[in-house]
PDB file of N, CA and C in Angstrom:
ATOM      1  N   UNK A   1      92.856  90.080 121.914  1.00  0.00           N
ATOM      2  CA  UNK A   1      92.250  90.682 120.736  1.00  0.00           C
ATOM      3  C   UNK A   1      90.876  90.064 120.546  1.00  0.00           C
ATOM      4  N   UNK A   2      89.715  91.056 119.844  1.00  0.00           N
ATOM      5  CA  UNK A   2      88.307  90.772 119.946  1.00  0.00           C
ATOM      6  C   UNK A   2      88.113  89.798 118.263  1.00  0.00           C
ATOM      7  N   UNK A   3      87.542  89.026 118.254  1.00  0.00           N
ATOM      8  CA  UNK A   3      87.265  88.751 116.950  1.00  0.00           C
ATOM      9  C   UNK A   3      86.680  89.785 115.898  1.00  0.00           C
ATOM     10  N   UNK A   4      86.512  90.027 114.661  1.00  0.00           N
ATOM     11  CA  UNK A   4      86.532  90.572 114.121  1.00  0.00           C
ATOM     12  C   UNK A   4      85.603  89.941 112.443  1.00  0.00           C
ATOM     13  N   UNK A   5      84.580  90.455 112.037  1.00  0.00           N
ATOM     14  CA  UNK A   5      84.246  90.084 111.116  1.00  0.00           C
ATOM     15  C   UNK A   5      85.014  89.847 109.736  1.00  0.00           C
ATOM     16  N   UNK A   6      84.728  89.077 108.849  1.00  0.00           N
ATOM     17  CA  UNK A   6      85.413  88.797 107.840  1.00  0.00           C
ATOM     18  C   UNK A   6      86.962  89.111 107.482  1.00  0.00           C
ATOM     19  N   UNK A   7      87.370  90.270 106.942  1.00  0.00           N
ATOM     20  CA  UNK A   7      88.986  90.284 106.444  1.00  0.00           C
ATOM     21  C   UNK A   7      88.987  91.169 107.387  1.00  0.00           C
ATOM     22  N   UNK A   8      88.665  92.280 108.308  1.00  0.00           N
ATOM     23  CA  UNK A   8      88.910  93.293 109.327  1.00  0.00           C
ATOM     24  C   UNK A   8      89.689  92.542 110.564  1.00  0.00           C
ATOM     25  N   UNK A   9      90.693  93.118 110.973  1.00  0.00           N
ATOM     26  CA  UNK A   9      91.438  92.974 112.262  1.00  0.00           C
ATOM     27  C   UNK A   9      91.248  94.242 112.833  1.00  0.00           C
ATOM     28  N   UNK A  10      90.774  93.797 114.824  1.00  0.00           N
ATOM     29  CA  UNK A  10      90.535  94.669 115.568  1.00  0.00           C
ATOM     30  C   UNK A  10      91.681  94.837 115.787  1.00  0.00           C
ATOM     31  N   UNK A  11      92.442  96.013 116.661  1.00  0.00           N
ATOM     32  CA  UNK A  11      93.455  96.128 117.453  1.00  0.00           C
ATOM     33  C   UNK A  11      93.258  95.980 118.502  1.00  0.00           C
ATOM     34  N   UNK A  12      94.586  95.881 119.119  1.00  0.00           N
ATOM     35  CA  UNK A  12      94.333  95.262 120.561  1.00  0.00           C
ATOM     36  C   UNK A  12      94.754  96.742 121.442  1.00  0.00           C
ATOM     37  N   UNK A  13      95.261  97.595 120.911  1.00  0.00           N
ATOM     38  CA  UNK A  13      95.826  98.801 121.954  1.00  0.00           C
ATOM     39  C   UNK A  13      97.029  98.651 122.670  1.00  0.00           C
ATOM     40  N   UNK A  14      98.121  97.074 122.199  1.00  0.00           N
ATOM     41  CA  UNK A  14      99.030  96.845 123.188  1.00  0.00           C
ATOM     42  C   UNK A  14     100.448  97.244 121.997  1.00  0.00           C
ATOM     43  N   UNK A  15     101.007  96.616 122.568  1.00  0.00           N
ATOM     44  CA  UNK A  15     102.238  97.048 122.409  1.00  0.00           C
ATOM     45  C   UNK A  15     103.369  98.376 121.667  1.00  0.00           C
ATOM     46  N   UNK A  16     104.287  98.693 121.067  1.00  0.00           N
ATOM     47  CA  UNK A  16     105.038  99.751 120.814  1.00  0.00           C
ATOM     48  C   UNK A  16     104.642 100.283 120.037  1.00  0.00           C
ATOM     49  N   UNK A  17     104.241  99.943 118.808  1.00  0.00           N
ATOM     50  CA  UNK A  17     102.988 100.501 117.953  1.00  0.00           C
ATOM     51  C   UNK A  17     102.101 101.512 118.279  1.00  0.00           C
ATOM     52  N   UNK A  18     101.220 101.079 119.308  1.00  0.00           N
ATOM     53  CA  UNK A  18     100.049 101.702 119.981  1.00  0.00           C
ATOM     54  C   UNK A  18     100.645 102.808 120.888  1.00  0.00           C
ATOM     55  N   UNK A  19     101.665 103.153 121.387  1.00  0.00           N
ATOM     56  CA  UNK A  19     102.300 103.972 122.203  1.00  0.00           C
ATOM     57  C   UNK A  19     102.209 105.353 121.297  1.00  0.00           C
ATOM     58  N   UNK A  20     101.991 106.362 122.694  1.00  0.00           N
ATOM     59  CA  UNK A  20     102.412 107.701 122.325  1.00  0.00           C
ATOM     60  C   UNK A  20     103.917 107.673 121.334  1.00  0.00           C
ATOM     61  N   UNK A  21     104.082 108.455 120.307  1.00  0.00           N
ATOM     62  CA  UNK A  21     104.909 108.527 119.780  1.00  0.00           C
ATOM     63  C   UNK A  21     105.972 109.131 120.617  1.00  0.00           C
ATOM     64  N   UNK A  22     105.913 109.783 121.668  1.00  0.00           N
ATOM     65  CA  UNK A  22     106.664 110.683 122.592  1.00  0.00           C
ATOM     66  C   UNK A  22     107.371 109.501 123.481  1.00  0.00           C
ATOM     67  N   UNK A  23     106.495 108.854 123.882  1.00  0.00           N
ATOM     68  CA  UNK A  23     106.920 107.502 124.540  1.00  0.00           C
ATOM     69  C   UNK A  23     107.265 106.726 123.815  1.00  0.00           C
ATOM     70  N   UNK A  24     107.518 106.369 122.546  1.00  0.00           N
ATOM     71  CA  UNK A  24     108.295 105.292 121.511  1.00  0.00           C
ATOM     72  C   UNK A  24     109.637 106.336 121.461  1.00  0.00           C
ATOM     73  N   UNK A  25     109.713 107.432 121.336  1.00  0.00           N
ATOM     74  CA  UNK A  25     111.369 108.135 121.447  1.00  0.00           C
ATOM     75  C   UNK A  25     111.806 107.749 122.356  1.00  0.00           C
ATOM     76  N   UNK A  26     111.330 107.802 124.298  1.00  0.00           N
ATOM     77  CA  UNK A  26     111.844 107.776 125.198  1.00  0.00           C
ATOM     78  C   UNK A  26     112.666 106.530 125.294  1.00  0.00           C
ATOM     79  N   UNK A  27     111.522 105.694 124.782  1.00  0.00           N
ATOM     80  CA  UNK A  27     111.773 104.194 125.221  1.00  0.00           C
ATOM     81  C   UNK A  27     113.587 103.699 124.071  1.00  0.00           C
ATOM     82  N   UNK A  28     113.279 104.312 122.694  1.00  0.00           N
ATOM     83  CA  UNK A  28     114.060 103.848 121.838  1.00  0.00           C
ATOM     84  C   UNK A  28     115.077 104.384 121.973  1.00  0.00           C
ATOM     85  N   UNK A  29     115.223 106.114 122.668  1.00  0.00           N
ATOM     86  CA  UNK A  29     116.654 106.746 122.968  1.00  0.00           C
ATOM     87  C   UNK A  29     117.299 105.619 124.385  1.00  0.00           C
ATOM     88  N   UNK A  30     116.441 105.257 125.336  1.00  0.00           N
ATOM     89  CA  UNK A  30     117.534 104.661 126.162  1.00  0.00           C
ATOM     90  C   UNK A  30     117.839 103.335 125.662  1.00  0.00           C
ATOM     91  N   UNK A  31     117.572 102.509 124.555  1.00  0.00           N
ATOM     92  CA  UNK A  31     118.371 101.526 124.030  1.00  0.00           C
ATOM     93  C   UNK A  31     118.785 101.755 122.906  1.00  0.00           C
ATOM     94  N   UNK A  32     118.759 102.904 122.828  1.00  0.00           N
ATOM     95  CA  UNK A  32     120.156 103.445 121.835  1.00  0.00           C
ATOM     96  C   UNK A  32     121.411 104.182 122.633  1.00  0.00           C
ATOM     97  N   UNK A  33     121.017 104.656 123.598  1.00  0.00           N
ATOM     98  CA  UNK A  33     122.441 104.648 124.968  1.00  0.00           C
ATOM     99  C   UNK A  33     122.818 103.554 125.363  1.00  0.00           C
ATOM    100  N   UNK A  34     121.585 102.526 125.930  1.00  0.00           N
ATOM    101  CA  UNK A  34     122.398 101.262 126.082  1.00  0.00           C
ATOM    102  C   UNK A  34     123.010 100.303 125.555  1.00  0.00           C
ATOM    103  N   UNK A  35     122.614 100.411 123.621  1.00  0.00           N
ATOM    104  CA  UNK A  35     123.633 100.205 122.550  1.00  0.00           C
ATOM    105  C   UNK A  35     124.695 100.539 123.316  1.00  0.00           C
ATOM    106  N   UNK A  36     124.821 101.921 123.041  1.00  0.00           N
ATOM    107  CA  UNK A  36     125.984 102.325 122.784  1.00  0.00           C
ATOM    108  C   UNK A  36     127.177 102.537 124.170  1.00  0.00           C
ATOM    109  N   UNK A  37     126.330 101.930 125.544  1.00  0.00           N
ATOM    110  CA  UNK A  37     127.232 101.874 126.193  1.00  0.00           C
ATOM    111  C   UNK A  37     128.089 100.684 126.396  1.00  0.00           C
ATOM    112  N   UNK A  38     126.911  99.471 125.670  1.00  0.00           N
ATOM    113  CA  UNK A  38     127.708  98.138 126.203  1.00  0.00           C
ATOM    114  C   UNK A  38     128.622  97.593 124.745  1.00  0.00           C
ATOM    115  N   UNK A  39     128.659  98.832 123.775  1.00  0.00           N
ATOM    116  CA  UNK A  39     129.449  98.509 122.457  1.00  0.00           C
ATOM    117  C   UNK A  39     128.748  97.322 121.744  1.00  0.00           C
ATOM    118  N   UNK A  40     127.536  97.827 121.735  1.00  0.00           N
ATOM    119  CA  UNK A  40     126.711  96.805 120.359  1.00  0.00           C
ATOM    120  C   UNK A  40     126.671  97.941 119.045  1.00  0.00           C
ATOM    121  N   UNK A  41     126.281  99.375 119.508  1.00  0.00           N
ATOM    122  CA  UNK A  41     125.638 100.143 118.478  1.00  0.00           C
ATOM    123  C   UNK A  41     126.801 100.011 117.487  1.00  0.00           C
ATOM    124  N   UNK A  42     126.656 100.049 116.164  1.00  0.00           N
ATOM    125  CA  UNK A  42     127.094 100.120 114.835  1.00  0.00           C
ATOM    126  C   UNK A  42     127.380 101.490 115.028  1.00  0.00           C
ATOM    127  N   UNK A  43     128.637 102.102 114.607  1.00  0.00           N
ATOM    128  CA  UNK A  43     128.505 103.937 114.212  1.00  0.00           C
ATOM    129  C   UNK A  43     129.397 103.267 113.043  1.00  0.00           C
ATOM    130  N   UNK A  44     129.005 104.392 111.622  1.00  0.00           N
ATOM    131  CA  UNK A  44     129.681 104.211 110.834  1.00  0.00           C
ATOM    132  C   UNK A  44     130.395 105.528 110.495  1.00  0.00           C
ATOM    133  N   UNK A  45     131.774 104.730 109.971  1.00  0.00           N
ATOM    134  CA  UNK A  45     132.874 105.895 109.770  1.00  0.00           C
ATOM    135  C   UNK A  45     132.883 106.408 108.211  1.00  0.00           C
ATOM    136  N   UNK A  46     133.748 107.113 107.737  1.00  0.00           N
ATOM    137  CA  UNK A  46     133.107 107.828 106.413  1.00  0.00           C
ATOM    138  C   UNK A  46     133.142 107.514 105.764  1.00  0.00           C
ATOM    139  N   UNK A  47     133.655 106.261 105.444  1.00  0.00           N
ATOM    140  CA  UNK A  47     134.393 105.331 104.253  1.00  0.00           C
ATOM    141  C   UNK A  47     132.734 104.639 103.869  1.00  0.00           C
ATOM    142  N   UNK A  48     132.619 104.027 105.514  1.00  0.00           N
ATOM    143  CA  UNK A  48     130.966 103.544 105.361  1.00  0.00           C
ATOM    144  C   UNK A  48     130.060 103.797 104.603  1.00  0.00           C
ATOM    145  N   UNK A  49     129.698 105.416 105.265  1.00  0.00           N
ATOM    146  CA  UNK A  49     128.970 106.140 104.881  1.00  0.00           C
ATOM    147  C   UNK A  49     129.053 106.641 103.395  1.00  0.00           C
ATOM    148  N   UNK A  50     129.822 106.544 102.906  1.00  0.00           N
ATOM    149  CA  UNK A  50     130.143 106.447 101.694  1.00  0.00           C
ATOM    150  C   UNK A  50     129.537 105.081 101.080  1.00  0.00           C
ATOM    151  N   UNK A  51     129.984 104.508 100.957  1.00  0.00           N
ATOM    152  CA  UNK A  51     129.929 103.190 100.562  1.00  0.00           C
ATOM    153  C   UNK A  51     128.040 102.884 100.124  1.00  0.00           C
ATOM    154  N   UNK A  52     127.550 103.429 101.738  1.00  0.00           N
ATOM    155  CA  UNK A  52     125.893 103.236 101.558  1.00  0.00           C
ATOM    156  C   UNK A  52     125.253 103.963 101.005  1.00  0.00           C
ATOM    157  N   UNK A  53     125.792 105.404 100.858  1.00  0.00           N
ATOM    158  CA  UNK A  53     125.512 106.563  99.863  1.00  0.00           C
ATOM    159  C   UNK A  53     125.455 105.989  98.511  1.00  0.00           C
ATOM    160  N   UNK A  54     126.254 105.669  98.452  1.00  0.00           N
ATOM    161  CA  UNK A  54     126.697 105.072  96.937  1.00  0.00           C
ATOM    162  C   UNK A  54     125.671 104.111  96.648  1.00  0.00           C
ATOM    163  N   UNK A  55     125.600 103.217  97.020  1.00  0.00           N
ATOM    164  CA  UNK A  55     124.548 101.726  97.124  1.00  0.00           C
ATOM    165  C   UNK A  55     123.245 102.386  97.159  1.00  0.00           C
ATOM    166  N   UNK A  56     122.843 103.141  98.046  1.00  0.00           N
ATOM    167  CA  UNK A  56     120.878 103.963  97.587  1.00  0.00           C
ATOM    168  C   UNK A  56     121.353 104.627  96.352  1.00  0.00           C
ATOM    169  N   UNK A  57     122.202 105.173  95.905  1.00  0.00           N
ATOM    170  CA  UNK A  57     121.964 105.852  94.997  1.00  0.00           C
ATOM    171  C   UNK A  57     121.576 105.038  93.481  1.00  0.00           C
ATOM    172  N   UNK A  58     122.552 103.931  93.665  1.00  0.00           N
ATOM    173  CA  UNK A  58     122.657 103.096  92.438  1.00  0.00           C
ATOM    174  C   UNK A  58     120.820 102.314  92.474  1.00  0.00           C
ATOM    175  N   UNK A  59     120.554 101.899  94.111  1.00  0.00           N
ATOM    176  CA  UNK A  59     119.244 101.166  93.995  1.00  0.00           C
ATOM    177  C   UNK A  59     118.038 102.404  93.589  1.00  0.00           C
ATOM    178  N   UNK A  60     117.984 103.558  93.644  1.00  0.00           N
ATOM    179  CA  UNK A  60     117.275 104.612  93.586  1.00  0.00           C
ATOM    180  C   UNK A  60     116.807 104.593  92.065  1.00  0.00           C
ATOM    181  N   UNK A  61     118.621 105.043  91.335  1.00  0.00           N
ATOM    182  CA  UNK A  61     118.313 104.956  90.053  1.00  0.00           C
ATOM    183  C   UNK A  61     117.933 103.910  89.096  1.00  0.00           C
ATOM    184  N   UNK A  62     118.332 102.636  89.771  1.00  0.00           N
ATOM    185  CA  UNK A  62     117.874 100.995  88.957  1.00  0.00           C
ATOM    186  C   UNK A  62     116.411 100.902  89.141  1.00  0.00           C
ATOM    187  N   UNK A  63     115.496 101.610  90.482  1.00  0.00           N
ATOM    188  CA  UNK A  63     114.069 101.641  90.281  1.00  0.00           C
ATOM    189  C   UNK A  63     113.616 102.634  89.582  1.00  0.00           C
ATOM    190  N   UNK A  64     114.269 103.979  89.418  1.00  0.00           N
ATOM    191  CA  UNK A  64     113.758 105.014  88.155  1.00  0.00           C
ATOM    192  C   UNK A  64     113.758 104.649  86.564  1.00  0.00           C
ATOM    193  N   UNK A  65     114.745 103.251  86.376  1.00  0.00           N
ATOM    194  CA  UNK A  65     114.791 102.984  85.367  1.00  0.00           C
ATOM    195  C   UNK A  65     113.717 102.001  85.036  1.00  0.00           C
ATOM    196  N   UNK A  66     113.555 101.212  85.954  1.00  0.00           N
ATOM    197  CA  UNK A  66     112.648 100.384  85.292  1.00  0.00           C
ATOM    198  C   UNK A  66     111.101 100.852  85.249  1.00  0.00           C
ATOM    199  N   UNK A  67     110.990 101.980  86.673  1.00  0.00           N
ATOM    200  CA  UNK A  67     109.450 103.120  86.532  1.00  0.00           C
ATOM    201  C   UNK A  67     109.332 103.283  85.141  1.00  0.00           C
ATOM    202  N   UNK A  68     110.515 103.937  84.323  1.00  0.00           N
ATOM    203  CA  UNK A  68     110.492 104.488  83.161  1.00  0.00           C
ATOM    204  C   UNK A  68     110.373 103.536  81.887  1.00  0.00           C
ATOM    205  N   UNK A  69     110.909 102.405  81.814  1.00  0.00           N
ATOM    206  CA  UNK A  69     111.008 101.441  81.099  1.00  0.00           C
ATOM    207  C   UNK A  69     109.110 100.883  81.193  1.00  0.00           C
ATOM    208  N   UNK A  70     108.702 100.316  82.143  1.00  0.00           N
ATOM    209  CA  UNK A  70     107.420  99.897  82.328  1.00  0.00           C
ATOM    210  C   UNK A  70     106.297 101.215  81.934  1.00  0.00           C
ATOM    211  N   UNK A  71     106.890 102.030  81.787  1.00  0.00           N
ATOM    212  CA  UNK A  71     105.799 103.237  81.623  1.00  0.00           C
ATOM    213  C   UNK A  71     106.001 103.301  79.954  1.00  0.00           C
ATOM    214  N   UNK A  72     106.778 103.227  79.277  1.00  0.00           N
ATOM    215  CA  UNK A  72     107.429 103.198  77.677  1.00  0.00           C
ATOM    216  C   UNK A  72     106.497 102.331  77.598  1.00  0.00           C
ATOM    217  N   UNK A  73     106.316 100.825  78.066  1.00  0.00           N
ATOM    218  CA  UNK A  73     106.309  99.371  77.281  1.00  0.00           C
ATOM    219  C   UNK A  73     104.373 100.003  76.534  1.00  0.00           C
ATOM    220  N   UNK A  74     104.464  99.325  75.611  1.00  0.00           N
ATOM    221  CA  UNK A  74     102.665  99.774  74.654  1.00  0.00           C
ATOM    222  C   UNK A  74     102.230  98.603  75.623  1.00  0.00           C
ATOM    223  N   UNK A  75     100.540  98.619  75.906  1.00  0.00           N
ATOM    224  CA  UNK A  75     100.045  98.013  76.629  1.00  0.00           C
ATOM    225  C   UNK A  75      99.010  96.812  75.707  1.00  0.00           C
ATOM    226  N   UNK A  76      98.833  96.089  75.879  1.00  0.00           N
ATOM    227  CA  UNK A  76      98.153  95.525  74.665  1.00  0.00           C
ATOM    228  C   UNK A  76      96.364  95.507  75.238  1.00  0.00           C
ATOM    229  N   UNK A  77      95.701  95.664  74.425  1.00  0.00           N
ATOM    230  CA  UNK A  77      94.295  95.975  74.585  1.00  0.00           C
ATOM    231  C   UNK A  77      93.482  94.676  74.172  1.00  0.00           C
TER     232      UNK A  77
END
């Protein structure tokens, strides 16, 4: 990487980031087969899937509440 004046960072053009997005699928579908052939990949069953449904929903609405709460509060001048 090139130095870079003050708070600016150059890029360097390397790694997975910088890749064709077409080539970040390729690369990420075959270690998501090879997850899943050597029995690392996680699959979740419906109980799971439930479970995490449930959990965004509750974190979803605990940040709509406090959006709403902080938007109420009078601001002092």
């Amino acid at each position: 990487m090139t130095q870079a004046s003050g708070n600016e960072r150059q890029r360097s053009g390397r790694g997975f980031a910088s890749m064709d997005p077409e080539k970040q699928r390729a690369i990420s579908s075959k270690g998501g087969r090879a997850a899943h052939r050597s029995g690392n990949a996680h699959e979740f069953d419906s109980q799971q899937a439930r479970e995490a449904g449930r959990l965004g929903g509750r974190a979803r609405a605990a940040n709509a509440r406090r959006r709403m709460q902080a938007e109420n509060q009078p601001t002092a001048h």
